[in-house]
C-alpha atoms as a PDB file:
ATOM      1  CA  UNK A   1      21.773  15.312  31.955  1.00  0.00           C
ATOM      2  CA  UNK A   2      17.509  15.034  32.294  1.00  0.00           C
ATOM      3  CA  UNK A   3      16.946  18.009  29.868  1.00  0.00           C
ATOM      4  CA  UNK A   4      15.045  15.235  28.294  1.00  0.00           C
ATOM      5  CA  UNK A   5      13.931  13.683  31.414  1.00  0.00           C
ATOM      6  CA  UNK A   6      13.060  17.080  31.944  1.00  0.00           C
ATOM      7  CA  UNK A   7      10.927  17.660  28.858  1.00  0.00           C
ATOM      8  CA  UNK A   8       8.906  14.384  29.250  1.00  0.00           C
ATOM      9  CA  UNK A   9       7.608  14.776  32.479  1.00  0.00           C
ATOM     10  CA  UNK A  10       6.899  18.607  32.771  1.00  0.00           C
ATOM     11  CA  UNK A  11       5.692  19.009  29.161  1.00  0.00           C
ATOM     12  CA  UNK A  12       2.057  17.651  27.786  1.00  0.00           C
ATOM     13  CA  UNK A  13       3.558  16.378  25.159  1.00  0.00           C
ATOM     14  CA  UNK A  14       7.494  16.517  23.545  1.00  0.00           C
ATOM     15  CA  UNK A  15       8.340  16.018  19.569  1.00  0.00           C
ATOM     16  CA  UNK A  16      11.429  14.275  18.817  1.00  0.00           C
ATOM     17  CA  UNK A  17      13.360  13.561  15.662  1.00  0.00           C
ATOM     18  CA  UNK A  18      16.098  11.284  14.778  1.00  0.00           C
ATOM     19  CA  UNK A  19      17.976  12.586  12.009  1.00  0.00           C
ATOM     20  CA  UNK A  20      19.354  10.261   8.864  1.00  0.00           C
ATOM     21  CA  UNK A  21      22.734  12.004   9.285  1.00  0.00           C
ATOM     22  CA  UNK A  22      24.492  13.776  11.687  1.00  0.00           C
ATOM     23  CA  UNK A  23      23.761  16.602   9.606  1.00  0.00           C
ATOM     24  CA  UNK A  24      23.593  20.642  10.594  1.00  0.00           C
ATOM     25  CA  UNK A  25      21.167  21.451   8.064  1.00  0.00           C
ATOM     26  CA  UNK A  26      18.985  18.101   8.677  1.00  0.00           C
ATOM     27  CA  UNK A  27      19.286  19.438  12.386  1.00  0.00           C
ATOM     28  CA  UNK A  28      18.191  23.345  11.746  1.00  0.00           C
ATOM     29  CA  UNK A  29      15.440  21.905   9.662  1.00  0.00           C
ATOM     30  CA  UNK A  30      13.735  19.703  12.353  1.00  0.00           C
ATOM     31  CA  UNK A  31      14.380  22.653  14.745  1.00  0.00           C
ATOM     32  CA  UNK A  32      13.052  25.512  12.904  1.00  0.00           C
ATOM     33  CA  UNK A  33      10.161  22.797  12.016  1.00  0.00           C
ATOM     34  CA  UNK A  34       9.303  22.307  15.826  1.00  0.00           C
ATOM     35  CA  UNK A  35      11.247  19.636  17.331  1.00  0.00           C
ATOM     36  CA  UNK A  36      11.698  19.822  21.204  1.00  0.00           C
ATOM     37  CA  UNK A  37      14.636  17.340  20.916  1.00  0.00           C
ATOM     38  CA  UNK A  38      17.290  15.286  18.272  1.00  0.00           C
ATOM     39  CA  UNK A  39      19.022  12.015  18.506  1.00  0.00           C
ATOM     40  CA  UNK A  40      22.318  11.750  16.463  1.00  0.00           C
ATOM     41  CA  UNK A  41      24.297   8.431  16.004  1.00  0.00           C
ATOM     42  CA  UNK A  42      28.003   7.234  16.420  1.00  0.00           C
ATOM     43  CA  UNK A  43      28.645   3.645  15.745  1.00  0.00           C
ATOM     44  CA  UNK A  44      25.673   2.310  13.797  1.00  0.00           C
ATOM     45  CA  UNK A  45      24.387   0.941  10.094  1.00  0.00           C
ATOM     46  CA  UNK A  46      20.652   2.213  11.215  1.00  0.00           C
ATOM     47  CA  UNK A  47      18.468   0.005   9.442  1.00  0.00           C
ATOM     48  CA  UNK A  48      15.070   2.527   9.203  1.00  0.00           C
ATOM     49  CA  UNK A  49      17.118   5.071   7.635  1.00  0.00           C
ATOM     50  CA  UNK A  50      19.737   2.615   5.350  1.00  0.00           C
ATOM     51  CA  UNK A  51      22.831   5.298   6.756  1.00  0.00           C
ATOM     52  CA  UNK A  52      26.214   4.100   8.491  1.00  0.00           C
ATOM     53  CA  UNK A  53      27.349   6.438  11.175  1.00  0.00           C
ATOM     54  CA  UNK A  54      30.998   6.462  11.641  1.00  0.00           C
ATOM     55  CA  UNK A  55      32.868   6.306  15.477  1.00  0.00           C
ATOM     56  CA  UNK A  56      33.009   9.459  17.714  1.00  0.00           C
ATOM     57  CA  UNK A  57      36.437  10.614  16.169  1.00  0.00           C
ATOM     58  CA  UNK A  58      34.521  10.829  12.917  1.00  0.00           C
ATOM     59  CA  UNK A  59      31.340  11.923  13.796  1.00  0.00           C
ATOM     60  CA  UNK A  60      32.422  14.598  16.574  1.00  0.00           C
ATOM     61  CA  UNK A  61      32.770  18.035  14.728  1.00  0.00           C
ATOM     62  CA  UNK A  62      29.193  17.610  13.249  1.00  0.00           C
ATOM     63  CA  UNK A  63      28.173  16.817  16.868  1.00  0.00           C
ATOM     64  CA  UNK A  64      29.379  19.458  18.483  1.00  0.00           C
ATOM     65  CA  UNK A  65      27.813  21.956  15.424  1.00  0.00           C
ATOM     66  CA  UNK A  66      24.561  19.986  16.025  1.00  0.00           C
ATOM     67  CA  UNK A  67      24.935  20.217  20.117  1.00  0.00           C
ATOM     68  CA  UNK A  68      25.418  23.929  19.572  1.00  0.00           C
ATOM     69  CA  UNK A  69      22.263  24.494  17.246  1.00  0.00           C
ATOM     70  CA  UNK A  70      20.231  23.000  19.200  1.00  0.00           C
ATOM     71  CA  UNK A  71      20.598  24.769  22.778  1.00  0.00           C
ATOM     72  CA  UNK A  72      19.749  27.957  20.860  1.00  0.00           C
ATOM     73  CA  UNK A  73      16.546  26.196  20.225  1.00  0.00           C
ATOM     74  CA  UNK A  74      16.543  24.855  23.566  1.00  0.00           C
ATOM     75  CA  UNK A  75      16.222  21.118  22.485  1.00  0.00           C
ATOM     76  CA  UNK A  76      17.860  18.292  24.143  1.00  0.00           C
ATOM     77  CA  UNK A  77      20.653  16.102  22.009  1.00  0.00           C
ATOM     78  CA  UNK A  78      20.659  12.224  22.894  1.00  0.00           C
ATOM     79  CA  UNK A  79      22.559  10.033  21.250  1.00  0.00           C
ATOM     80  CA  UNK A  80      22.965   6.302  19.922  1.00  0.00           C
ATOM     81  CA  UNK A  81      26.165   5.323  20.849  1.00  0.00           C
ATOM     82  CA  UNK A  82      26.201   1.815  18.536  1.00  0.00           C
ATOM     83  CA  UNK A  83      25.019  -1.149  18.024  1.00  0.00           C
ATOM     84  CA  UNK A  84      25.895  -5.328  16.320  1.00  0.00           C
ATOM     85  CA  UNK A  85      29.147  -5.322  19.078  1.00  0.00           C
ATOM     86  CA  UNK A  86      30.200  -1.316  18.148  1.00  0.00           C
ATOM     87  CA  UNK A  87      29.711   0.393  20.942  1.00  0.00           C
ATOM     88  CA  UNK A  88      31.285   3.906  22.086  1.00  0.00           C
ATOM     89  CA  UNK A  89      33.451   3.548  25.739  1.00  0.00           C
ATOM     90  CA  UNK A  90      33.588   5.046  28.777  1.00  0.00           C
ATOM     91  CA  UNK A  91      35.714   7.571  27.123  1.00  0.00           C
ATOM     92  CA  UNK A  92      33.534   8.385  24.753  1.00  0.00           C
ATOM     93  CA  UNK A  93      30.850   8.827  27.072  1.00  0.00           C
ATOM     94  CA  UNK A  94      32.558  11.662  29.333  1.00  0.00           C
ATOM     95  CA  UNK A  95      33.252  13.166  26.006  1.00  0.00           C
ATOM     96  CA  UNK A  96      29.946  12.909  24.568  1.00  0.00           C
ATOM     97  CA  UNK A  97      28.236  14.917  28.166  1.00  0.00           C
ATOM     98  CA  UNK A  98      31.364  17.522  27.745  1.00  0.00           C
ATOM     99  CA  UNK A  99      30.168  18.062  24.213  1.00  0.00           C
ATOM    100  CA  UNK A 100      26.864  18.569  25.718  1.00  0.00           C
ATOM    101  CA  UNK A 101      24.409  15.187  24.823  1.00  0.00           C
ATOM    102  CA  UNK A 102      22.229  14.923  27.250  1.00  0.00           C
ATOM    103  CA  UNK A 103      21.152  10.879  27.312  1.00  0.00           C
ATOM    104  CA  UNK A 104      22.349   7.539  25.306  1.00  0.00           C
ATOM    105  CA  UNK A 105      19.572   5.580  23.612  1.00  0.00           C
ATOM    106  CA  UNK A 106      20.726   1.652  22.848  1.00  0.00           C
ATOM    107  CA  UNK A 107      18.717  -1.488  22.290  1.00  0.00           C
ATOM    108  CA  UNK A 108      19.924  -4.092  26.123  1.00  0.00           C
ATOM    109  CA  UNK A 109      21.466  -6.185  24.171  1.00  0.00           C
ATOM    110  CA  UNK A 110      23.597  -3.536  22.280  1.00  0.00           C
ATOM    111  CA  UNK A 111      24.732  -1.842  25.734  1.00  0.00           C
ATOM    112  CA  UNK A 112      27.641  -3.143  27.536  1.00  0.00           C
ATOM    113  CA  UNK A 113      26.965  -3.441  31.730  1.00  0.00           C
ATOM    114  CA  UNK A 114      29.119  -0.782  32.548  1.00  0.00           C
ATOM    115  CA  UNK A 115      26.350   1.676  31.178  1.00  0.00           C
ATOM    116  CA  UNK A 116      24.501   1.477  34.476  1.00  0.00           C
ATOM    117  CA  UNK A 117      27.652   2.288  36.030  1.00  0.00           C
ATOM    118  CA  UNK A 118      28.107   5.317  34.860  1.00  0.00           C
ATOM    119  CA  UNK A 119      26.922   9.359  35.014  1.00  0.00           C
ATOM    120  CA  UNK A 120      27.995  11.049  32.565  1.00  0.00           C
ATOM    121  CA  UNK A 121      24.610  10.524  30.293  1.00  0.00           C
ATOM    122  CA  UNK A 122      20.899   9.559  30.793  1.00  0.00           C
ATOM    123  CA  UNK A 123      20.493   6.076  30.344  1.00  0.00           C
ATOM    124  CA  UNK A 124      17.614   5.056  26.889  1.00  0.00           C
ATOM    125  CA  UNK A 125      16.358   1.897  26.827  1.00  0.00           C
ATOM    126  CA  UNK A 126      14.797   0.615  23.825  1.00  0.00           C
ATOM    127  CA  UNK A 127      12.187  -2.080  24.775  1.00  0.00           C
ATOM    128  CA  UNK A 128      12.106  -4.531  21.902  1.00  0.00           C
ATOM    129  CA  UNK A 129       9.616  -6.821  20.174  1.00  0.00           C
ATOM    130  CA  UNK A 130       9.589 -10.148  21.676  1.00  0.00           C
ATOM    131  CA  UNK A 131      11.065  -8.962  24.835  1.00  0.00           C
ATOM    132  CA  UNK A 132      10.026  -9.833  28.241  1.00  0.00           C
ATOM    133  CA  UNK A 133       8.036  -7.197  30.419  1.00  0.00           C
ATOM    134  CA  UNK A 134       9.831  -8.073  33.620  1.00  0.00           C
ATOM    135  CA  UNK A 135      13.212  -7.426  31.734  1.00  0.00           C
ATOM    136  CA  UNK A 136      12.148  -4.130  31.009  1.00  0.00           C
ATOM    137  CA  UNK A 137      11.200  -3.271  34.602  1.00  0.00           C
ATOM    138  CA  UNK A 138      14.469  -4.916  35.625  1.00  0.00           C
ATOM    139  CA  UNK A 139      16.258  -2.066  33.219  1.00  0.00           C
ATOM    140  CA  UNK A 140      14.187   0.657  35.290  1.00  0.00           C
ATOM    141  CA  UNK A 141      15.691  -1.407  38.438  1.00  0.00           C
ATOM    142  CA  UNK A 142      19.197  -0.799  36.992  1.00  0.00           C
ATOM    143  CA  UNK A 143      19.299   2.745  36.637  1.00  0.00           C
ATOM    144  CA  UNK A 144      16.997   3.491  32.996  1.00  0.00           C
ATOM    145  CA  UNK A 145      15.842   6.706  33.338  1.00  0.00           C
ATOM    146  CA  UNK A 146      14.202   6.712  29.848  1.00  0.00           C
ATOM    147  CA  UNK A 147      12.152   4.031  27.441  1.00  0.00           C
ATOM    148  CA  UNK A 148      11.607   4.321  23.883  1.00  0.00           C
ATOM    149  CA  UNK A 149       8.879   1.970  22.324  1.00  0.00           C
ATOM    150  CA  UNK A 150      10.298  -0.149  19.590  1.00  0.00           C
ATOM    151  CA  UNK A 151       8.409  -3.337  20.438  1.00  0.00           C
ATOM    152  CA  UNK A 152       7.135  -3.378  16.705  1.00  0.00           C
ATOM    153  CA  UNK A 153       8.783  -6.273  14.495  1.00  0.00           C
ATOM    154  CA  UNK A 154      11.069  -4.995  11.465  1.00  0.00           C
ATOM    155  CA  UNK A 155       8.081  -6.632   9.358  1.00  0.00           C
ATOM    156  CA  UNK A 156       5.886  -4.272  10.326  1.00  0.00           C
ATOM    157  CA  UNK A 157       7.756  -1.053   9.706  1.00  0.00           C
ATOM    158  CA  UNK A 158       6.398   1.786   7.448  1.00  0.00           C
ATOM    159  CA  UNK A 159       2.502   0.282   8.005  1.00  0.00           C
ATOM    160  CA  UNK A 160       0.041   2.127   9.167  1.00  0.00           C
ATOM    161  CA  UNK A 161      -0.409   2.561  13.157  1.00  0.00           C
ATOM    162  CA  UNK A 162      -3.687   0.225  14.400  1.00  0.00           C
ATOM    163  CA  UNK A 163      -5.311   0.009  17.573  1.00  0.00           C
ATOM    164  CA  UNK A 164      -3.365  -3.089  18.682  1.00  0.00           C
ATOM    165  CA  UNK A 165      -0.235  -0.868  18.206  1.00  0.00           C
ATOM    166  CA  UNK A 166      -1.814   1.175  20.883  1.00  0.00           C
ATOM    167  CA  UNK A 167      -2.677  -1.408  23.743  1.00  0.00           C
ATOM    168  CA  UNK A 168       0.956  -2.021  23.150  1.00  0.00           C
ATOM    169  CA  UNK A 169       1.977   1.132  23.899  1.00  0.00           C
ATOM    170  CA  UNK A 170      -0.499   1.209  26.650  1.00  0.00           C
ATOM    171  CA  UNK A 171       0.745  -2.109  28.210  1.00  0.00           C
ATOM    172  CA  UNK A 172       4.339  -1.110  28.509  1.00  0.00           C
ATOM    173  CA  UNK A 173       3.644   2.273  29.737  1.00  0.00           C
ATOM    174  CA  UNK A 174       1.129   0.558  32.027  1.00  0.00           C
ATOM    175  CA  UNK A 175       4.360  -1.803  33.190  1.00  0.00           C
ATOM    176  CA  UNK A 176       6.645   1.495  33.536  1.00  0.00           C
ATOM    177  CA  UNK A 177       7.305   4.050  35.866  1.00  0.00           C
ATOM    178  CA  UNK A 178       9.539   5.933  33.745  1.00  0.00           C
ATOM    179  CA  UNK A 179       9.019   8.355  30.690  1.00  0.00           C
ATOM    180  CA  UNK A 180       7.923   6.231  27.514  1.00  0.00           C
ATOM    181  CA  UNK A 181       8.525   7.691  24.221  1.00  0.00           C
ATOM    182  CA  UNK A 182       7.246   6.280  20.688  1.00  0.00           C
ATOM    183  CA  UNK A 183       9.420   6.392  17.878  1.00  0.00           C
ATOM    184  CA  UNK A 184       7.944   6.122  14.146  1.00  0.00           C
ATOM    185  CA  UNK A 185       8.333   2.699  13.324  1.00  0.00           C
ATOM    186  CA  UNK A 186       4.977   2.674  11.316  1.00  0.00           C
ATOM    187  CA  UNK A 187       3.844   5.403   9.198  1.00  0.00           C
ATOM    188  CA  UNK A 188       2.326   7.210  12.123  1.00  0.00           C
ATOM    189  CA  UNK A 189       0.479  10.673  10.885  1.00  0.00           C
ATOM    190  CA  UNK A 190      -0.354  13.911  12.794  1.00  0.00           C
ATOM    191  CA  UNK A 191      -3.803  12.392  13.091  1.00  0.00           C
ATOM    192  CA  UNK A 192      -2.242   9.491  14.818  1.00  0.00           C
ATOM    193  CA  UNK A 193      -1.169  11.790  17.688  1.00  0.00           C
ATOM    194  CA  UNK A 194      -4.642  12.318  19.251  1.00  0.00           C
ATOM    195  CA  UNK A 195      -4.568   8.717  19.811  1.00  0.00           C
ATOM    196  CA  UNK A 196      -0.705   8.373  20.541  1.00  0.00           C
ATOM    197  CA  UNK A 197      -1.721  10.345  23.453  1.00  0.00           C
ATOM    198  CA  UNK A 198      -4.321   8.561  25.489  1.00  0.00           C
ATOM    199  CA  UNK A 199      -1.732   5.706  25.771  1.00  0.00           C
ATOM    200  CA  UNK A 200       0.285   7.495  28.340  1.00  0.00           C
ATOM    201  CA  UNK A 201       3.476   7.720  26.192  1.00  0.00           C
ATOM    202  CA  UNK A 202       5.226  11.002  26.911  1.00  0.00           C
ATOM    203  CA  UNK A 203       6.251  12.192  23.473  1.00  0.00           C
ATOM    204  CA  UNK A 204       7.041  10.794  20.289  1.00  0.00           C
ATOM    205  CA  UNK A 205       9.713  10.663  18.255  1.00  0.00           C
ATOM    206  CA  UNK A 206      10.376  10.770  13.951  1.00  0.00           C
ATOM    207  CA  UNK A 207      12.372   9.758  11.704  1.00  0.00           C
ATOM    208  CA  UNK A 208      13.243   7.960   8.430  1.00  0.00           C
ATOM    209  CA  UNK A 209      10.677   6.364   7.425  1.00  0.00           C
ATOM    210  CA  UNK A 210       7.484   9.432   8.593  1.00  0.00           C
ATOM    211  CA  UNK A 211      10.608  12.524   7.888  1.00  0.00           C
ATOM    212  CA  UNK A 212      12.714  11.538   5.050  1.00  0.00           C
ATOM    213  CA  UNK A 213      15.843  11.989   4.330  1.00  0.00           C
ATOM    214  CA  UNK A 214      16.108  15.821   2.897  1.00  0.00           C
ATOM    215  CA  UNK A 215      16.205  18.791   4.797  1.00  0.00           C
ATOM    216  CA  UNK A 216      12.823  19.819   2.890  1.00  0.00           C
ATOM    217  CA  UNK A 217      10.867  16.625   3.180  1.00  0.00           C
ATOM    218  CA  UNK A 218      12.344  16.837   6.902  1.00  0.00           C
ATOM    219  CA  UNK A 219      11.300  20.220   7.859  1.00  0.00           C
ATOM    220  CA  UNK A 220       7.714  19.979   6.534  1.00  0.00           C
ATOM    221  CA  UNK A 221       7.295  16.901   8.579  1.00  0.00           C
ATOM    222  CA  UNK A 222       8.017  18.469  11.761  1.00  0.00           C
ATOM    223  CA  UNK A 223       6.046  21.190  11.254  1.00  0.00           C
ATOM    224  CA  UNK A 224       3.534  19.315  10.265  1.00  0.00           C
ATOM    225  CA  UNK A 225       3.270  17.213  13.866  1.00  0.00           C
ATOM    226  CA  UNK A 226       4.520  20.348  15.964  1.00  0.00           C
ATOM    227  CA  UNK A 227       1.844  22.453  14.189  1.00  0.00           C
ATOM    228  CA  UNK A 228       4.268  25.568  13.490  1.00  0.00           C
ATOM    229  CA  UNK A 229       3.648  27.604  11.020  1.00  0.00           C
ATOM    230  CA  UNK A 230       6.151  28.898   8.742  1.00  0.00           C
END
């Protein structure tokens, strides 16, 4: 637990990507492109990327591959554990930290209570368009350690990033004491991260729809906003 935590508040800036698949390949891509951290998935139909992720059972030998990969790298693993009423257990939780996943990433209404009850991973909270500011610093009240940023409507996805975007971003972090990350619901650029920046958001994190869905496309994306060369 907080190698993430970790990352966000000692580090300028962290790079994230979510991969499509629970993938070893997608994952050595986005680490030998950069990335500081990866978020897998158990339980979900993900709706930027169009991919079903199957339960833990299915899902756990590429985990623990991916897990593996990435502490040579010294990147943190979190972890969607589901979503739409399919949602990993307790069990699944104390398996997920023994595999090594450092923190859980769910939208409230996704997460059962229990998840403030327990210690066996960070605790993610994805603030949400349309959702109420207090809310959000109730989660922090609860036990959230962590905040991701998707308060942008499904409408809106794959656009370009504006300058209301950013007083967005600004607003919640603003509202927050905890470590806000951004995750690529528009089309954000490595021009965009200049910007990105002065909102007080502590990293930000790709996928789908800036990445692709090929280890290629993937790789060159991540470079491309961590600025290592080949």
């Amino acid at each position: 637990m907080a190698q993430l935590f970790d990352q966000l508040t000692q580090n300028p800036w962290t790079l994230l990507v979510s991969l499509p698949q629970n993938d070893i390949n997608l994952a050595r891509a986005a680490l030998e492109g950069g990335a500081e951290g990866l978020k897998v998935h158990i339980n979900v139909e993900h709706f930027a990327s169009g991919t079903r992720f199957g339960s833990l059972a299915e899902e756990r030998n590429k985990l623990v591959g991916i897990v593996a990969l990435a502490q040579e790298f010294g990147a943190s693993v979190g972890i969607v554990p589901g979503s739409g009423g399919n949602f990993a257990s307790r069990q699944d939780f104390a398996e997920l930290a023994s595999i090594g996943i450092d923190y859980f990433d769910a939208y409230p209404g996704d997460a059962p209570a229990w998840v403030f009850d327990q210690t066996d991973l960070d605790i993610m909270m994805a603030a949400f368009h349309g959702g109420n500011m207090d809310e959000f610093l109730e989660f922090q009240n609860l036990g959230m350690t962590l905040c991701e940023a998707s308060i942008l409507p499904h409408e809106e996805y794959g656009k370009p990033l504006t300058a209301l975007d950013l007083a967005r971003y600004c607003n919640l972090v603003d509202f927050l004491d905890v470590p806000v990350i951004v995750p690529s619901q528009k089309l954000i650029t490595p021009a965009d991260v200049p910007a990105l920046q002065k909102t007080g958001v502590a990293g930000l994190l790709i996928g789908a729809i800036v990445t692709g869905r090929e280890a290629a496309s993937l790789e060159a994306a991540t470079r491309a906003f961590s600025g290592r060369t080949a």
